[in-house]
C-alpha atoms as a PDB file:
ATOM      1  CA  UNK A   1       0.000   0.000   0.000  1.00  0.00           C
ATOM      2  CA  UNK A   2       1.435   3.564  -0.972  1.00  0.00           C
ATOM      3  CA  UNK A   3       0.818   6.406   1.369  1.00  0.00           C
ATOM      4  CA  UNK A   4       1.710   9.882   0.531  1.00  0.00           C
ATOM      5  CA  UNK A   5       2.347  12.982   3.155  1.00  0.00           C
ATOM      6  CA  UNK A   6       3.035  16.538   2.454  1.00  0.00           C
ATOM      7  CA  UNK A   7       5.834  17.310   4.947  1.00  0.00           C
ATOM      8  CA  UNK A   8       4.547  20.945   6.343  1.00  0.00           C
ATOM      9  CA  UNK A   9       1.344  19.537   8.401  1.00  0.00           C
ATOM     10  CA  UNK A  10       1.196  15.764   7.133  1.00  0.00           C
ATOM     11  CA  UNK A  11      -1.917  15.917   5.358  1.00  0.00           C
ATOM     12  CA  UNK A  12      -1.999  13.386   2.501  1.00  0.00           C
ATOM     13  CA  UNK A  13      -3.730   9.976   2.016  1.00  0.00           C
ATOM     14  CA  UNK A  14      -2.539   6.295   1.807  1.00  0.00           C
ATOM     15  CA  UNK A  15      -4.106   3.760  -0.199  1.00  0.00           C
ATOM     16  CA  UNK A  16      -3.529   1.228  -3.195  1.00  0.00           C
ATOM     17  CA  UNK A  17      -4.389   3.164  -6.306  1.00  0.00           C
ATOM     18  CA  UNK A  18      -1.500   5.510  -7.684  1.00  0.00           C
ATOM     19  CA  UNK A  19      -1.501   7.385 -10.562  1.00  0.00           C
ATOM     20  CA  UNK A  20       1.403  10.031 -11.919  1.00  0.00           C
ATOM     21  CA  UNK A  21      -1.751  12.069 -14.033  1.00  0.00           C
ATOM     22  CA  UNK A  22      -0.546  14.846 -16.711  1.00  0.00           C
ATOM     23  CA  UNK A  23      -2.580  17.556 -17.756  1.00  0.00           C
ATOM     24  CA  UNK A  24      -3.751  19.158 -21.015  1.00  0.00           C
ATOM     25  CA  UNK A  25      -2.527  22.980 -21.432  1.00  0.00           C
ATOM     26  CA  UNK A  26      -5.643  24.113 -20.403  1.00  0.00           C
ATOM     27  CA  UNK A  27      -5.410  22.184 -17.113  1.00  0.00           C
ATOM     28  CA  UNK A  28      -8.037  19.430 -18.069  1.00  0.00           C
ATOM     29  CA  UNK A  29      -7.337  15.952 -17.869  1.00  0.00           C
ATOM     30  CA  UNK A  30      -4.769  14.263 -20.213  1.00  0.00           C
ATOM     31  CA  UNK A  31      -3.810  10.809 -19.291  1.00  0.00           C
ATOM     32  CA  UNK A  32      -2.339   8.330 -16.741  1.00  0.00           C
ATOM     33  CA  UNK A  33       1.427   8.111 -17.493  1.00  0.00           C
ATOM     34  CA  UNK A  34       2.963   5.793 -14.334  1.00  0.00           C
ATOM     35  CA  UNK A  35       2.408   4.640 -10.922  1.00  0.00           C
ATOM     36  CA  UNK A  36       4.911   6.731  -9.100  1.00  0.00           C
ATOM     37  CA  UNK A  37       6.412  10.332  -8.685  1.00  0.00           C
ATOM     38  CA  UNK A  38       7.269  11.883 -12.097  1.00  0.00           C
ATOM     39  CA  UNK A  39       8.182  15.308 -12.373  1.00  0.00           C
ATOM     40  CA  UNK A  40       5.624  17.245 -14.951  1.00  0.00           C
ATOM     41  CA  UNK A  41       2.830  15.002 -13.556  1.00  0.00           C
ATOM     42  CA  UNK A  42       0.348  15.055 -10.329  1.00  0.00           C
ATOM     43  CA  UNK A  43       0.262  12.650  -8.321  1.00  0.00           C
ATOM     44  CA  UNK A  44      -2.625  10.657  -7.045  1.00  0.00           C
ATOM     45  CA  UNK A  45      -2.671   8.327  -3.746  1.00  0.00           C
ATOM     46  CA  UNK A  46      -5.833   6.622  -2.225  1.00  0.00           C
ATOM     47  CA  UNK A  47      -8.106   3.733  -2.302  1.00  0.00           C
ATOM     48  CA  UNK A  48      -9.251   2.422  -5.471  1.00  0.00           C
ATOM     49  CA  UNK A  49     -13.321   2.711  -4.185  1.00  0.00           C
ATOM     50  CA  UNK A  50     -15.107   4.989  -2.252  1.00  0.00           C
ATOM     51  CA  UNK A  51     -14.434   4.093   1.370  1.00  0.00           C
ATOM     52  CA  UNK A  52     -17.038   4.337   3.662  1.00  0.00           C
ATOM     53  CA  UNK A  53     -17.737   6.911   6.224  1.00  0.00           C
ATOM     54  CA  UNK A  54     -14.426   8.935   5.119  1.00  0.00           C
ATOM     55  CA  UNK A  55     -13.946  12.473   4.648  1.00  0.00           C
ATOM     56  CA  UNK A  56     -11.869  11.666   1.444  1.00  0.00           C
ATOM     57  CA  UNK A  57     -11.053   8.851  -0.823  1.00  0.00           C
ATOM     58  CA  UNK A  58      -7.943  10.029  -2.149  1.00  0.00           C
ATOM     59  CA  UNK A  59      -5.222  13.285  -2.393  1.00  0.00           C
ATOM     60  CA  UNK A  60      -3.593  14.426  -5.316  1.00  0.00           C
ATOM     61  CA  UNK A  61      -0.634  17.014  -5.517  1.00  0.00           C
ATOM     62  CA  UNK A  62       0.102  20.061  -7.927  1.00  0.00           C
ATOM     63  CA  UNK A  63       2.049  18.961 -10.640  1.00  0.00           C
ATOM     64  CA  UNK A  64       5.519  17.907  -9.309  1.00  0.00           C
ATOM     65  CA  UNK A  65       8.843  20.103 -10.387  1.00  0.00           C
ATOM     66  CA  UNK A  66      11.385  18.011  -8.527  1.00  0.00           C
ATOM     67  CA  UNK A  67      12.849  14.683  -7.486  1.00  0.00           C
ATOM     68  CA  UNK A  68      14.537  15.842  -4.164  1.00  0.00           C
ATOM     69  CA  UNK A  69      15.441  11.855  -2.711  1.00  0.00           C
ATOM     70  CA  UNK A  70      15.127   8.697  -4.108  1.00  0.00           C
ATOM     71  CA  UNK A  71      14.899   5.034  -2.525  1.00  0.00           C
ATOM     72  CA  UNK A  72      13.949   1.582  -3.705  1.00  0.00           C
ATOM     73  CA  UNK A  73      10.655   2.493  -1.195  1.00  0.00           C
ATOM     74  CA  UNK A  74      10.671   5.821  -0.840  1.00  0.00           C
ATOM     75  CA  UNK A  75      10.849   9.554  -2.996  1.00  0.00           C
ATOM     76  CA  UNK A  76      10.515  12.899  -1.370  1.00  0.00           C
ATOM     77  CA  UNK A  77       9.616  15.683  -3.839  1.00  0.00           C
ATOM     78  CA  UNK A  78       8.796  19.178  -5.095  1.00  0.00           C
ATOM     79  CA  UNK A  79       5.162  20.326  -6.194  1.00  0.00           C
ATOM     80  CA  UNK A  80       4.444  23.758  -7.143  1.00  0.00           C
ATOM     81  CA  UNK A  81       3.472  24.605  -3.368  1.00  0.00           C
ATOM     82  CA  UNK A  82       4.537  22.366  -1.342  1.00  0.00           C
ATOM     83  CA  UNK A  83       7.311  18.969  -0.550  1.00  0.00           C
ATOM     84  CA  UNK A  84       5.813  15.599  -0.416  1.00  0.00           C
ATOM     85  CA  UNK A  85       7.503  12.107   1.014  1.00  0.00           C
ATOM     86  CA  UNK A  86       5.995   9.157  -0.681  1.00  0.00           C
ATOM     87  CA  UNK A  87       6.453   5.669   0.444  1.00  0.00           C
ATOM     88  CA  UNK A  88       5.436   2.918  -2.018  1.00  0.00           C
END
């Protein structure tokens, strides 16, 4: 299970669907490109259905501009606002 955290307050999600997700210039949806931090791309973490009684089913960053750290299990990166560890 991935689980993603944005480093300044820890707010994030954790769950088994991720999706890297680029964007069409006009900031609609283009397509699913990978399964991991890529830099160009948001990323998406969180459960693959609607989970029950939750305030969310899933968090997705601002398109990511940097690689900062990168492990086997674990990548800590830039989005346009904010720094994100993700641990797949």
């Amino acid at each position: 299970m991935a689980k993603l955290r944005r480093v300044s307050d820890g707010a994030g999600d954790e769950g088994s669907s991720v999706e890297a997700i680029t964007w069409n210039k006009d900031g609609t949806f283009l397509e699913v490109v990978g399964n991991k931090p890529i830099v160009g791309c948001s990323l998406k973490v969180g459960s693959v259905t609607a989970r029950t009684y939750s305030e969310q089913d899933w968090w997705m960053t601002t398109p990511i501009t940097d690689i900062l750290e990168e492990t086997d299990t674990y990548i800590k990166f830039k989005t346009e606002n904010s720094t994100y560890e993700f641990w797949k």
